[in-house]
C-alpha atoms as a PDB file:
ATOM      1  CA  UNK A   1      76.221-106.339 -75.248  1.00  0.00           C
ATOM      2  CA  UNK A   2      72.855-106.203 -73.749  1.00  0.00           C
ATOM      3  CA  UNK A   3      70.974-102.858 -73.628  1.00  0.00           C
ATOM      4  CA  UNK A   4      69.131-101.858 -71.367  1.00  0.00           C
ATOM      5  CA  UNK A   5      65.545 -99.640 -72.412  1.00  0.00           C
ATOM      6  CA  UNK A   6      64.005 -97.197 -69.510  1.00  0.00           C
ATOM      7  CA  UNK A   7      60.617 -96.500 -70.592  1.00  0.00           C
ATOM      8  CA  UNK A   8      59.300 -93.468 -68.410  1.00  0.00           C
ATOM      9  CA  UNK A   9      55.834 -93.319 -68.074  1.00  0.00           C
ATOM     10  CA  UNK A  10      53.448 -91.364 -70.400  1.00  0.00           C
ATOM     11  CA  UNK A  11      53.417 -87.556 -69.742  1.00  0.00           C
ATOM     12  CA  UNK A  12      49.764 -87.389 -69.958  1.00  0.00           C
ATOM     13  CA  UNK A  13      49.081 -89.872 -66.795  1.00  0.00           C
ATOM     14  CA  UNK A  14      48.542 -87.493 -64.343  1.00  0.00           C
ATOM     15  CA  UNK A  15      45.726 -85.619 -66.839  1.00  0.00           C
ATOM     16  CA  UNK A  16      43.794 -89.013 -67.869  1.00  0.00           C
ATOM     17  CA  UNK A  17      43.572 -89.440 -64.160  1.00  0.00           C
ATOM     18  CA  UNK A  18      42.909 -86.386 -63.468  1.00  0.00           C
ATOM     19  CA  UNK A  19      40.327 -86.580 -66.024  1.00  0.00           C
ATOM     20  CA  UNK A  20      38.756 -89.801 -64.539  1.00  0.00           C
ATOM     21  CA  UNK A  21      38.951 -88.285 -61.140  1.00  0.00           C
ATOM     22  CA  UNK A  22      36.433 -85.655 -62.564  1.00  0.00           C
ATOM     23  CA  UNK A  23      33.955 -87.724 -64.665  1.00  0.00           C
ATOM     24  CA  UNK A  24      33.405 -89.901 -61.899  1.00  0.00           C
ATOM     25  CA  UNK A  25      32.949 -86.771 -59.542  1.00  0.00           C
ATOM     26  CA  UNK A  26      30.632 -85.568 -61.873  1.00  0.00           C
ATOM     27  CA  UNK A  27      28.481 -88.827 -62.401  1.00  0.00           C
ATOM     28  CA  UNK A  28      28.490 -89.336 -58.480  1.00  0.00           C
ATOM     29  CA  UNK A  29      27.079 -85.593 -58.138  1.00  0.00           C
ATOM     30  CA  UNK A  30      24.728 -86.854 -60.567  1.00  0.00           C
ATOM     31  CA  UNK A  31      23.619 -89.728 -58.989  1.00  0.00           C
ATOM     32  CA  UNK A  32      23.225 -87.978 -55.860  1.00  0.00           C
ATOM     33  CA  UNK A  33      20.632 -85.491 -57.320  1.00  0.00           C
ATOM     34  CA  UNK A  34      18.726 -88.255 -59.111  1.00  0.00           C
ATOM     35  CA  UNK A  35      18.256 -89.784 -56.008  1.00  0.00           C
ATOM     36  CA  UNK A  36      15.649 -88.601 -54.459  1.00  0.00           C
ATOM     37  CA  UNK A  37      13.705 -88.673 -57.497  1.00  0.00           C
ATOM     38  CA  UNK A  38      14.374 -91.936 -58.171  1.00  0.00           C
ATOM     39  CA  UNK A  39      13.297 -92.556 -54.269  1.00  0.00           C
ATOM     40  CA  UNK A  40       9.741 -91.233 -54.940  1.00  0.00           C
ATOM     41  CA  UNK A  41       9.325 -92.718 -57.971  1.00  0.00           C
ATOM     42  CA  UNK A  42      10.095 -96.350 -56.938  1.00  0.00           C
ATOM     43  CA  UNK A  43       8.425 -96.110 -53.585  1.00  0.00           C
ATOM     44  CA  UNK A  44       5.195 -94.001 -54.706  1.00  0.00           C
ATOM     45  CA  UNK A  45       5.167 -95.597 -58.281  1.00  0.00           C
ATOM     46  CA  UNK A  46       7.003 -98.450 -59.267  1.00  0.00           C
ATOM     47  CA  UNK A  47       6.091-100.405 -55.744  1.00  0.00           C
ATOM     48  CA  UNK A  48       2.217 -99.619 -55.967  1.00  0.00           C
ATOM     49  CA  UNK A  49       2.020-100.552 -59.278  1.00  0.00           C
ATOM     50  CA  UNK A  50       4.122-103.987 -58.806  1.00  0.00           C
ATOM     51  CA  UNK A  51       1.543-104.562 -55.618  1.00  0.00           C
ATOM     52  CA  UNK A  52      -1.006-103.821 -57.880  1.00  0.00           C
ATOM     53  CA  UNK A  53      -0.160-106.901 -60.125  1.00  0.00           C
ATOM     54  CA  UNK A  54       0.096-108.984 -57.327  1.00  0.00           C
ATOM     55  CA  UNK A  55      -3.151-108.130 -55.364  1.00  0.00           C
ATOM     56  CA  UNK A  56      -5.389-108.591 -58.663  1.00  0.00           C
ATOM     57  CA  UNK A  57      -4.767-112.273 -58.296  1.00  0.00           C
ATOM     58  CA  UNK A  58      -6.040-112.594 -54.380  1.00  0.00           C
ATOM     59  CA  UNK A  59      -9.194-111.930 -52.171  1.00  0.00           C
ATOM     60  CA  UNK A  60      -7.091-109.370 -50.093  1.00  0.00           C
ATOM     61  CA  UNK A  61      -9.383-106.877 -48.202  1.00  0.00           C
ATOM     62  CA  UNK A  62      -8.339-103.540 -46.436  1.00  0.00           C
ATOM     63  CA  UNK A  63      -8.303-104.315 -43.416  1.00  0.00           C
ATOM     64  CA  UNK A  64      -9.303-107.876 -42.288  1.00  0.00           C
ATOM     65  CA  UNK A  65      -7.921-110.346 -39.764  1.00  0.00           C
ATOM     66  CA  UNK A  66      -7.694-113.178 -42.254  1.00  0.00           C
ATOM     67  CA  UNK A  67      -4.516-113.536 -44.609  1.00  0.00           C
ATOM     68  CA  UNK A  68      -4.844-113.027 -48.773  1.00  0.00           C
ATOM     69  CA  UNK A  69      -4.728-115.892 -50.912  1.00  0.00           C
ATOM     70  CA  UNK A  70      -4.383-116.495 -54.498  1.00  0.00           C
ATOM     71  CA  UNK A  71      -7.699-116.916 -56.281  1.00  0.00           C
ATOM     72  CA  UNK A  72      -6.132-116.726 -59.685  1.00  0.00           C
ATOM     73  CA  UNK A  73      -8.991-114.796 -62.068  1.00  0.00           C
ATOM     74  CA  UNK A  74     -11.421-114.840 -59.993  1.00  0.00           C
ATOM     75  CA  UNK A  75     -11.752-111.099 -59.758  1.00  0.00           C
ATOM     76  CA  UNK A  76     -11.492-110.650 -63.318  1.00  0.00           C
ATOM     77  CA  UNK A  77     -14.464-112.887 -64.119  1.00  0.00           C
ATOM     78  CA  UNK A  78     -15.995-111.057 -61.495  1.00  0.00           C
ATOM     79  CA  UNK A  79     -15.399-107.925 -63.447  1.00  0.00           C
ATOM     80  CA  UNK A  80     -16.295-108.500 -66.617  1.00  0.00           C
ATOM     81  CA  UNK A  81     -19.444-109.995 -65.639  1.00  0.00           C
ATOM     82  CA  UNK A  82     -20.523-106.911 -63.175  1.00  0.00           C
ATOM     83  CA  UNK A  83     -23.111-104.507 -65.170  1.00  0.00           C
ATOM     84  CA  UNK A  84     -21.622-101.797 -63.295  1.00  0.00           C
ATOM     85  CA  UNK A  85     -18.166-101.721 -64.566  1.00  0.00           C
ATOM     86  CA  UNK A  86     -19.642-102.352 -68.208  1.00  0.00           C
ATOM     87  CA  UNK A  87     -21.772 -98.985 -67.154  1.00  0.00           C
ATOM     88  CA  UNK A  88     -18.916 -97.374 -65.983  1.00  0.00           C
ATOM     89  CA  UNK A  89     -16.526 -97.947 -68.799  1.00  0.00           C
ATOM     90  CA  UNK A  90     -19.552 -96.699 -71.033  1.00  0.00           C
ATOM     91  CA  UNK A  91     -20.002 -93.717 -69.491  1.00  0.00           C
ATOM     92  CA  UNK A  92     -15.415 -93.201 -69.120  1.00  0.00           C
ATOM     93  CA  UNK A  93     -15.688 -93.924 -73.321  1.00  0.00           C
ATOM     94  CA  UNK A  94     -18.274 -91.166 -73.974  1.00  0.00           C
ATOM     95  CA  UNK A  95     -16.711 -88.474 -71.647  1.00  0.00           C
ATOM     96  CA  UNK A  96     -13.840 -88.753 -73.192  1.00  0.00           C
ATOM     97  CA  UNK A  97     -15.410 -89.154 -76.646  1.00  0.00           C
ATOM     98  CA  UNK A  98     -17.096 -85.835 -76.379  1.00  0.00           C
ATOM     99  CA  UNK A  99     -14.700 -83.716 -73.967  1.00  0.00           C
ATOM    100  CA  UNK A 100     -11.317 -84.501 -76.249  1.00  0.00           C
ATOM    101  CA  UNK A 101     -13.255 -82.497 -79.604  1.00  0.00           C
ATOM    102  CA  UNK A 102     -14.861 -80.243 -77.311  1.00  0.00           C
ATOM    103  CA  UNK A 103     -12.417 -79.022 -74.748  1.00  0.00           C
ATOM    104  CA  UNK A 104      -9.845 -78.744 -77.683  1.00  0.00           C
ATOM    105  CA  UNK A 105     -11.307 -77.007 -79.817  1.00  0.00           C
ATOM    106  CA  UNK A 106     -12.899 -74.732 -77.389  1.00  0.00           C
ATOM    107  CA  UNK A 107      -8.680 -74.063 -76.185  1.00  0.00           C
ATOM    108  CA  UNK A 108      -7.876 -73.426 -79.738  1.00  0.00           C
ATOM    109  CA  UNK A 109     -10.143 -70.750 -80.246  1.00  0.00           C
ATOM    110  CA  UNK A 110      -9.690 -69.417 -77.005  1.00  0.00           C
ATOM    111  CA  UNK A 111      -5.949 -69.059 -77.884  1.00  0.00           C
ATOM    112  CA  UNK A 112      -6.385 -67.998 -81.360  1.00  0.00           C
ATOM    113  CA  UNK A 113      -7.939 -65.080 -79.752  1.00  0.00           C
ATOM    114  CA  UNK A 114      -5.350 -64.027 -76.877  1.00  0.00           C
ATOM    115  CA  UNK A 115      -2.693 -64.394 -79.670  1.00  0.00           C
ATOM    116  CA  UNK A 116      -4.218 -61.437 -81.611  1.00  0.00           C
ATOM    117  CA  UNK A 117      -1.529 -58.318 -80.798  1.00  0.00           C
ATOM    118  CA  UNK A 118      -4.145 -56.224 -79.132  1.00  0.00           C
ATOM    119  CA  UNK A 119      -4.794 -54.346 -75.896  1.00  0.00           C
ATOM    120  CA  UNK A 120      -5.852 -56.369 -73.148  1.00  0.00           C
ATOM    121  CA  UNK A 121      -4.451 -60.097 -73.957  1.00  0.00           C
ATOM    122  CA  UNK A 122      -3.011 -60.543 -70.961  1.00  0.00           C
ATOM    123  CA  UNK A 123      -5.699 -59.409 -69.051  1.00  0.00           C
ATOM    124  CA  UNK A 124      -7.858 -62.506 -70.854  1.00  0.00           C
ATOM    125  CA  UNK A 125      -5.255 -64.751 -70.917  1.00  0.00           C
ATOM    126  CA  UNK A 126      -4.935 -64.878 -66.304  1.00  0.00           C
ATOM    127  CA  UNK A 127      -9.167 -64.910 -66.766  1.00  0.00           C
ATOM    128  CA  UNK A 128      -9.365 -67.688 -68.807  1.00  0.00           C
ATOM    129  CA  UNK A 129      -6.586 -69.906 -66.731  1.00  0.00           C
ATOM    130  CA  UNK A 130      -7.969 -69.064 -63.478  1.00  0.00           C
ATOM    131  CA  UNK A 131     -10.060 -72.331 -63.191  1.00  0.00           C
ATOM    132  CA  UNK A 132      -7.067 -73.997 -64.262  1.00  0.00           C
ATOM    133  CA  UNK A 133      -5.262 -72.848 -61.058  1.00  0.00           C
ATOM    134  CA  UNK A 134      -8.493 -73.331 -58.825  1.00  0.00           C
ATOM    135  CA  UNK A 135      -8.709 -76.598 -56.958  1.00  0.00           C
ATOM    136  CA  UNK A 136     -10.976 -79.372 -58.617  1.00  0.00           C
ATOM    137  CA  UNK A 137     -12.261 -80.093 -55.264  1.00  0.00           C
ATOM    138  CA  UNK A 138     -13.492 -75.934 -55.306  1.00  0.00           C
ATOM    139  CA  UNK A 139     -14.277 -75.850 -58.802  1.00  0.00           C
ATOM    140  CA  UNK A 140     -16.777 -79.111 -58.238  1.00  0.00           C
ATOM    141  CA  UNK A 141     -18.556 -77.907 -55.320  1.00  0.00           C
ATOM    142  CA  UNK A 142     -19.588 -74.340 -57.163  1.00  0.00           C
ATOM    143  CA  UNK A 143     -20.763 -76.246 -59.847  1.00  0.00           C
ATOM    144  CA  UNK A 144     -22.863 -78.378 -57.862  1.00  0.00           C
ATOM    145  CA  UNK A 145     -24.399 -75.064 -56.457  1.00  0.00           C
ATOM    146  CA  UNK A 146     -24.794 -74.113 -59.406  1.00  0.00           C
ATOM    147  CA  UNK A 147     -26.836 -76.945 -60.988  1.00  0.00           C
ATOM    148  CA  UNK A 148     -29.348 -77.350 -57.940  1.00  0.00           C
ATOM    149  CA  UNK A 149     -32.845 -76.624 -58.890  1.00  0.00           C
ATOM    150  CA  UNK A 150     -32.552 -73.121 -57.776  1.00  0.00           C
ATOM    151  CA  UNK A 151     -29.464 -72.630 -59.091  1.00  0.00           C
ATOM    152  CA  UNK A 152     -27.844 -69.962 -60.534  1.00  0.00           C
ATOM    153  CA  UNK A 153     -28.227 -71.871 -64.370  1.00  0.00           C
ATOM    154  CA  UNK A 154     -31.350 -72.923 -63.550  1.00  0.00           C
ATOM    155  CA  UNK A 155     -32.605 -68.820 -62.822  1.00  0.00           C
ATOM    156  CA  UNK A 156     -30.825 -67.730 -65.753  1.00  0.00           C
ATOM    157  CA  UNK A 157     -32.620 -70.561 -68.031  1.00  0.00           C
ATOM    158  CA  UNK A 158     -36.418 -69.340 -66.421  1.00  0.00           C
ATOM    159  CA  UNK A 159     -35.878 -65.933 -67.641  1.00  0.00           C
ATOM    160  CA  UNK A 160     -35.725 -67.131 -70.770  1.00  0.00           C
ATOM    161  CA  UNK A 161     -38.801 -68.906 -70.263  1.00  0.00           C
ATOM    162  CA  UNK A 162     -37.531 -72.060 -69.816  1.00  0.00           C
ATOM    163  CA  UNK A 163     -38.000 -74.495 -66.751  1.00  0.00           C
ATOM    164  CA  UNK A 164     -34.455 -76.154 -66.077  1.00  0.00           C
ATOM    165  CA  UNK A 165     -33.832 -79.781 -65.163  1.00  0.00           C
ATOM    166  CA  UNK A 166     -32.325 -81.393 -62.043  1.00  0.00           C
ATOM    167  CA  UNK A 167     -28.880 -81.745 -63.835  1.00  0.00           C
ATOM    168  CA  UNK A 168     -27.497 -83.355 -61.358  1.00  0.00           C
ATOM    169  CA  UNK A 169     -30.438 -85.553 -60.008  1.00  0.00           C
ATOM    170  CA  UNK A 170     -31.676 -86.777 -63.522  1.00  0.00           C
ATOM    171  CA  UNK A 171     -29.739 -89.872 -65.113  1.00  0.00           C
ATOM    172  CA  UNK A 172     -30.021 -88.158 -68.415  1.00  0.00           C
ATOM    173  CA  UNK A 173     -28.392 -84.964 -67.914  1.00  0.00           C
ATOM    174  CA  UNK A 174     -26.193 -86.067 -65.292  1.00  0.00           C
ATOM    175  CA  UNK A 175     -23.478 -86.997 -67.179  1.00  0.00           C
ATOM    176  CA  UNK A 176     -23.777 -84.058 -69.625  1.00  0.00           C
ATOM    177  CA  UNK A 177     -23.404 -81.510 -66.334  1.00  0.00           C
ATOM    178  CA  UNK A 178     -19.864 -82.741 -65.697  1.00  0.00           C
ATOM    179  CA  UNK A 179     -18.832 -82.551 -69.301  1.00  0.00           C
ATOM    180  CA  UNK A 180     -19.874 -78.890 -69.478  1.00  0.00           C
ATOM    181  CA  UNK A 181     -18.056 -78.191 -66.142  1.00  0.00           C
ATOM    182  CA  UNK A 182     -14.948 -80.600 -67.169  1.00  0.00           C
ATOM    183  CA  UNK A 183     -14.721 -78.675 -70.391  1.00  0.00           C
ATOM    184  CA  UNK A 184     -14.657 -75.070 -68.545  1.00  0.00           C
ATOM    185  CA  UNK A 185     -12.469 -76.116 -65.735  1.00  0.00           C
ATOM    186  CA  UNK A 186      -9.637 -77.186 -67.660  1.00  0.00           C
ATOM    187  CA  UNK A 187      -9.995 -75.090 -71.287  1.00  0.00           C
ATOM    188  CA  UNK A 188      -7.576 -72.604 -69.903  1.00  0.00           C
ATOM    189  CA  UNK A 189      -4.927 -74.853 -69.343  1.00  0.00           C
ATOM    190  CA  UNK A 190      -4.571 -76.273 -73.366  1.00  0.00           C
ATOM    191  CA  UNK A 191      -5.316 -72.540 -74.633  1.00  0.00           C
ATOM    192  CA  UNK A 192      -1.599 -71.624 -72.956  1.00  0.00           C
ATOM    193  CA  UNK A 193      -0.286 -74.966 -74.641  1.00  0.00           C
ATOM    194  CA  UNK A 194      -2.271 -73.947 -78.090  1.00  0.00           C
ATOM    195  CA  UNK A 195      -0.858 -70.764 -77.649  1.00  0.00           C
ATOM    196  CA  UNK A 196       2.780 -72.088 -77.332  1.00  0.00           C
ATOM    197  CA  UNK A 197       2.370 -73.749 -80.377  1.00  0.00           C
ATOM    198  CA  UNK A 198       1.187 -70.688 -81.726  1.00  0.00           C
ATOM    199  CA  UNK A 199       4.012 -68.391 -81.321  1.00  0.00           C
ATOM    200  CA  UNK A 200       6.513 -70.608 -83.032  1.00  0.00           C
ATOM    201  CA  UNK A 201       5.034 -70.429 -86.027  1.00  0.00           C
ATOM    202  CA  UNK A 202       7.230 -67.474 -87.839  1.00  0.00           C
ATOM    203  CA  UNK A 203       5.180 -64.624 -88.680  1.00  0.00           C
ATOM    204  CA  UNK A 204       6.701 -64.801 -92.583  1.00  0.00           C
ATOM    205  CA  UNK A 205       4.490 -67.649 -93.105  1.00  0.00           C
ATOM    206  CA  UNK A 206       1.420 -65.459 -92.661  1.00  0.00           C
ATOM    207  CA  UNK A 207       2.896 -62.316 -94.854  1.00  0.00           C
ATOM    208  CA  UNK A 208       3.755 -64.675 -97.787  1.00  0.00           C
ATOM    209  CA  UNK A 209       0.258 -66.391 -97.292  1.00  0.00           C
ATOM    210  CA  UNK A 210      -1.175 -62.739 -97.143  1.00  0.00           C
ATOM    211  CA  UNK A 211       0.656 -61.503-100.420  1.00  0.00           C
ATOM    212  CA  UNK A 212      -0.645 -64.540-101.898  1.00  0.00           C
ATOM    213  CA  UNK A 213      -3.830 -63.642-101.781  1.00  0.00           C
ATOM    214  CA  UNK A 214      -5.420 -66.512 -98.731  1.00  0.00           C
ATOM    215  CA  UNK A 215      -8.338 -65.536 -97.148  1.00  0.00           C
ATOM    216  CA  UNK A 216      -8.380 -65.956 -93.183  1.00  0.00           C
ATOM    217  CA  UNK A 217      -9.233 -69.410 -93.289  1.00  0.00           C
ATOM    218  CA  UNK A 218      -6.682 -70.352 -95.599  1.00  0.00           C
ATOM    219  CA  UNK A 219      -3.981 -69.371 -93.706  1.00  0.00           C
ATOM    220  CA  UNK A 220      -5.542 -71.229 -90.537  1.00  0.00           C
ATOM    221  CA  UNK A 221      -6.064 -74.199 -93.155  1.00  0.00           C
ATOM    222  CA  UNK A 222      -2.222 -73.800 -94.869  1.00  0.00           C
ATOM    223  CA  UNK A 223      -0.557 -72.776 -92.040  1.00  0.00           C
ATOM    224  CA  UNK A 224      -1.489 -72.658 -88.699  1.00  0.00           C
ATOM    225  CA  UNK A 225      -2.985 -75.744 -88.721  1.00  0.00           C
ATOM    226  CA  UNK A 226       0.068 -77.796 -90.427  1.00  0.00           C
ATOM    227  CA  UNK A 227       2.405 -75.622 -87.947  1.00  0.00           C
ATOM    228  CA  UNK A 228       0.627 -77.156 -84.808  1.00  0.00           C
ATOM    229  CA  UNK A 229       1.507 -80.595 -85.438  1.00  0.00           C
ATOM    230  CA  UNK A 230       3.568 -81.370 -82.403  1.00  0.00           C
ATOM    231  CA  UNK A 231       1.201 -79.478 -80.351  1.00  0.00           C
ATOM    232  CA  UNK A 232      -2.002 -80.812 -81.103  1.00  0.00           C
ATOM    233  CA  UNK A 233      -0.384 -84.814 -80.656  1.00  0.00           C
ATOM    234  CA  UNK A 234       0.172 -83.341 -77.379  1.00  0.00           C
ATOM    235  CA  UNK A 235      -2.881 -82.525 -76.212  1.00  0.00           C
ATOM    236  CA  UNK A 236      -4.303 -85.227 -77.922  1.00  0.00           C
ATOM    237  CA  UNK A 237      -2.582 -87.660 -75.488  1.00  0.00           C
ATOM    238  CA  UNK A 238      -3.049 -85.127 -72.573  1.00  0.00           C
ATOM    239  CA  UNK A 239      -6.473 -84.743 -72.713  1.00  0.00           C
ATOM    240  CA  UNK A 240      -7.764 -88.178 -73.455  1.00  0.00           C
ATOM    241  CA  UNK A 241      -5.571 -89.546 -70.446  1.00  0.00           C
ATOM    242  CA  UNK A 242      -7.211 -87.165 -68.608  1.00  0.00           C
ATOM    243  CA  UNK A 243     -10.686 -87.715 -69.601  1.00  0.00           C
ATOM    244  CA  UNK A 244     -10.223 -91.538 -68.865  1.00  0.00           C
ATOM    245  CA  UNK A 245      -8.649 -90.587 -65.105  1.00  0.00           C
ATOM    246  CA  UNK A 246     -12.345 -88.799 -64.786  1.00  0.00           C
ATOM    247  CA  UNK A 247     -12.461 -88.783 -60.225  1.00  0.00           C
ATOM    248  CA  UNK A 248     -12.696 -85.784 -58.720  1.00  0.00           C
ATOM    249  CA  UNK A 249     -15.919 -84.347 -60.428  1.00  0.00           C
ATOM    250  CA  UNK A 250     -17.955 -87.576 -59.868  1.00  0.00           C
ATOM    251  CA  UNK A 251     -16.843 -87.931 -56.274  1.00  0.00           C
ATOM    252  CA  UNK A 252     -17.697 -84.426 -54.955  1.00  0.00           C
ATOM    253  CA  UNK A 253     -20.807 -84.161 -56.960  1.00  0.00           C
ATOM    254  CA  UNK A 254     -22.603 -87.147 -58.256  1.00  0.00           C
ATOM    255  CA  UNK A 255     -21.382 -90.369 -56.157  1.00  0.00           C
ATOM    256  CA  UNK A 256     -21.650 -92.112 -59.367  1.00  0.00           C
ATOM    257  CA  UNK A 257     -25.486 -91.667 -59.811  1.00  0.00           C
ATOM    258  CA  UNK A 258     -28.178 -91.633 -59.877  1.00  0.00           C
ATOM    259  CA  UNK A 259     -28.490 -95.027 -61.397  1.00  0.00           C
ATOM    260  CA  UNK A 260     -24.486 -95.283 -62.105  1.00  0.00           C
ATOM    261  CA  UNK A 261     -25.252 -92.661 -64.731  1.00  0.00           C
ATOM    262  CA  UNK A 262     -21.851 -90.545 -64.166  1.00  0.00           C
ATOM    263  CA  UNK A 263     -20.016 -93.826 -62.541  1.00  0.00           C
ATOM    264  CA  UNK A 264     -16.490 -94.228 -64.196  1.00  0.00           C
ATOM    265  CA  UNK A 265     -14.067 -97.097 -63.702  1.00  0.00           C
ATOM    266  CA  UNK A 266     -11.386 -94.600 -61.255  1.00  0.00           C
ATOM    267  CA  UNK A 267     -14.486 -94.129 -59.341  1.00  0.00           C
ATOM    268  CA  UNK A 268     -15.781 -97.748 -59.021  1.00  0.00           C
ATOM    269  CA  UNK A 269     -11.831 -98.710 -58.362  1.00  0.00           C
ATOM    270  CA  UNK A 270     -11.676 -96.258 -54.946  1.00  0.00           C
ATOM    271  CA  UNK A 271     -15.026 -96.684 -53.938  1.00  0.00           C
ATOM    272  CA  UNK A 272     -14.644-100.436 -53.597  1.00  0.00           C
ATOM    273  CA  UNK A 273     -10.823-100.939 -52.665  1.00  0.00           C
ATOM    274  CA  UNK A 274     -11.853 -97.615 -49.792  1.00  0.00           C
ATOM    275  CA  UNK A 275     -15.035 -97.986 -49.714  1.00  0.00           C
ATOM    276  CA  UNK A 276     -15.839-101.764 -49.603  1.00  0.00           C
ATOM    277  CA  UNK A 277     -12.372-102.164 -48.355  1.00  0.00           C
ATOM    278  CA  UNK A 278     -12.373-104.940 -51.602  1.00  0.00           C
ATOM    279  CA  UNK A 279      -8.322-104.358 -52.611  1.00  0.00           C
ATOM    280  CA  UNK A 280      -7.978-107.313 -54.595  1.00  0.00           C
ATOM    281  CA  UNK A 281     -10.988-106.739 -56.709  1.00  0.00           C
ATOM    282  CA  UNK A 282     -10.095-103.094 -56.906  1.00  0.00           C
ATOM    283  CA  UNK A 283      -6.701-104.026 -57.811  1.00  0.00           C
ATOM    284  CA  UNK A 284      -8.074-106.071 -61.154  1.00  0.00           C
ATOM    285  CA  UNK A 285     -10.558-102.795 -61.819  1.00  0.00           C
ATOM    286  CA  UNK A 286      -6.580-100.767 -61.725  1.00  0.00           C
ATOM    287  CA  UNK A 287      -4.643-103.468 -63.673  1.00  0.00           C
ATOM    288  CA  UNK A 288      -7.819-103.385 -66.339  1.00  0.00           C
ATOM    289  CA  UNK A 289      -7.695 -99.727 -66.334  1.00  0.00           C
ATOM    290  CA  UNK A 290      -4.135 -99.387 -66.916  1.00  0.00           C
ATOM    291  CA  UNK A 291      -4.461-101.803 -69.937  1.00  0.00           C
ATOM    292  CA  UNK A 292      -7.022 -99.621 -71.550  1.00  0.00           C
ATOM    293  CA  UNK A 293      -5.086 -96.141 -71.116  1.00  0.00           C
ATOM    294  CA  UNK A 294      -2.343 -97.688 -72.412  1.00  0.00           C
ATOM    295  CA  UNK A 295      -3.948 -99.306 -75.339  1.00  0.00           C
ATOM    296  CA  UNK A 296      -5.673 -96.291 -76.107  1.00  0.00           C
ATOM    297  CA  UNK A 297      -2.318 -93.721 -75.480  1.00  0.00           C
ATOM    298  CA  UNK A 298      -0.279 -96.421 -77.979  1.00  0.00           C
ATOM    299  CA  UNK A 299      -3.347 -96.013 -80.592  1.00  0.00           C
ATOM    300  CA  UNK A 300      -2.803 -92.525 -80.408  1.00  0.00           C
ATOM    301  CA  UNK A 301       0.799 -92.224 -80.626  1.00  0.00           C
ATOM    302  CA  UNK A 302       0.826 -95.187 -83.871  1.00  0.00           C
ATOM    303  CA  UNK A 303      -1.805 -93.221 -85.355  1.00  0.00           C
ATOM    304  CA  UNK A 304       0.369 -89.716 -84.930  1.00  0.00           C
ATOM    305  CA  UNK A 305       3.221 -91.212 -85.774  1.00  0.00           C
ATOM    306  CA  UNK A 306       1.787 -92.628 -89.241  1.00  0.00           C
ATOM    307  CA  UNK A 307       1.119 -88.693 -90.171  1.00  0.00           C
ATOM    308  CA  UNK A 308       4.255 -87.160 -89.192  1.00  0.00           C
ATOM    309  CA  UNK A 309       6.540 -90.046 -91.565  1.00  0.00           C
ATOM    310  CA  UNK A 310       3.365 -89.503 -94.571  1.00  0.00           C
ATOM    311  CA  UNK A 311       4.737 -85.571 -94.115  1.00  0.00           C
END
């Protein structure tokens, strides 16, 4: 006698497919809002960057009537053999050299002092991150008023008795003038990341230090300094990919000179892909660029990254 079986299906059908119904809902709403995103990013980064590649190999111009060719390393050889791009590496390596200690370090102390519970923090804390908020193009063109002959620095350096330089106009302090102003412009910014860092450290650390006996500077030593780990990698990286994108300042106020003094290699990349209308030998000062900052940002992070597994 043959039996017959009548398997009905599974209850739980309907909710498995309901629950598929809503995961793919909710991945499709989330597609949808990365979209746009991803829209920018490939057309404003990804694309530039790929024509970038491609560009460094040819003799393409801005605007000419005759078609790019391939000219294979021709505007590499080029590069490396120009004294100007040598100069203007030189002078990218020292800014950042000198601003990454400087313009730290200035932020820190800056921030150890609006962290003090006191009356009027807050007040200090908008003054000192007003540049921050003030357009580089703005901030660059006081500046440059102020280091004229006549200046404002200038006066205040002749009542003292002393006769200031041409800051701008003299190859040797040139350079030095946009440090000073790079340093001021963007301090305010890092003090409010210092100061993060700052106010996750728990205040029990500093009573137990305090009961212990440690001075002021052993605290900063023992714990503030160990507790700002994360933060300083941070602006570590920040700051020296900033110093090495150094544009703005040089173009509204220097031009590069005088004698290629303040030239740096973002500067000599517009001035002759815009400029000279040169993009394919602009393109290989880019690709060369973006080599170095990334060399440099990998040093950092390997380097960073060897402290945090030693702790």
């Amino acid at each position: 006698m043959a039996t017959t079986v009548v398997t009905d299906a599974p209850a739980s059908d309907p909710v498995r497919r309901a629950r598929r119904t809503t995961v793919r809902r909710t991945a499709g709403v989330g597609w949808a809002m990365l979209a746009p995103a991803a829209v920018l990013m490939i057309v404003f980064l990804i694309i530039p960057i790929l024509l970038t590649f491609g560009l460094a190999f040819t003799n393409a111009r801005l605007i000419s009537p005759v078609p790019a060719k391939f000219i294979g390393i021709d505007n590499f050889v080029r590069l490396f053999g120009s004294a100007t791009f040598w100069k203007s590496l030189l002078n990218t390596v020292i800014f950042a050299i000198v601003i990454v200690p400087v313009q730290s370090g200035l932020a820190l102390v800056l921030a150890l002092l609006v962290n003090a519970k006191v009356r009027g923090t807050n007040f200090f804390r908008t003054v000192y991150f007003l540049p921050v908020v003030t357009s580089m193009v703005v901030v660059s063109m006081l500046w440059m008023f102020m280091y004229q002959q006549n200046g404002l620095i200038n006066a205040l350096l002749g009542r003292l008795g002393i006769v200031g330089p041409d800051w701008l106009g003299d190859s040797r302090t040139a350079l030095f003038a946009l440090i000073v102003m790079s340093a001021w412009q963007a301090m305010g910014f890092h003090m409010v990341i210092w100061l993060s860092g700052l106010q996750t450290i728990p205040g029990e650390l500093y009573e137990a230090a305090s009961l212990d006996g440690a001075s002021t500077w052993q605290q900063f030593a023992h714990v503030t300094w160990p507790g700002l780990l994360q933060t300083r990698t941070f602006i570590l990286i920040t700051i020296t990919i900033a110093a090495f994108s150094l544009f703005t300042q040089v173009n509204v106020m220097t031009q590069g000179g005088p004698l290629d003094s303040t030239s740096t290699v973002v500067f000599q990349a517009v001035r002759t892909g815009f400029q000279q209308q040169q993009t394919g030998y602009a393109s290989s000062i880019s690709l060369v660029f973006f080599v170095i900052v990334l060399a440099v940002s990998l040093v950092q992070r390997y380097l960073t990254r060897d402290k945090e597994l030693k702790r």
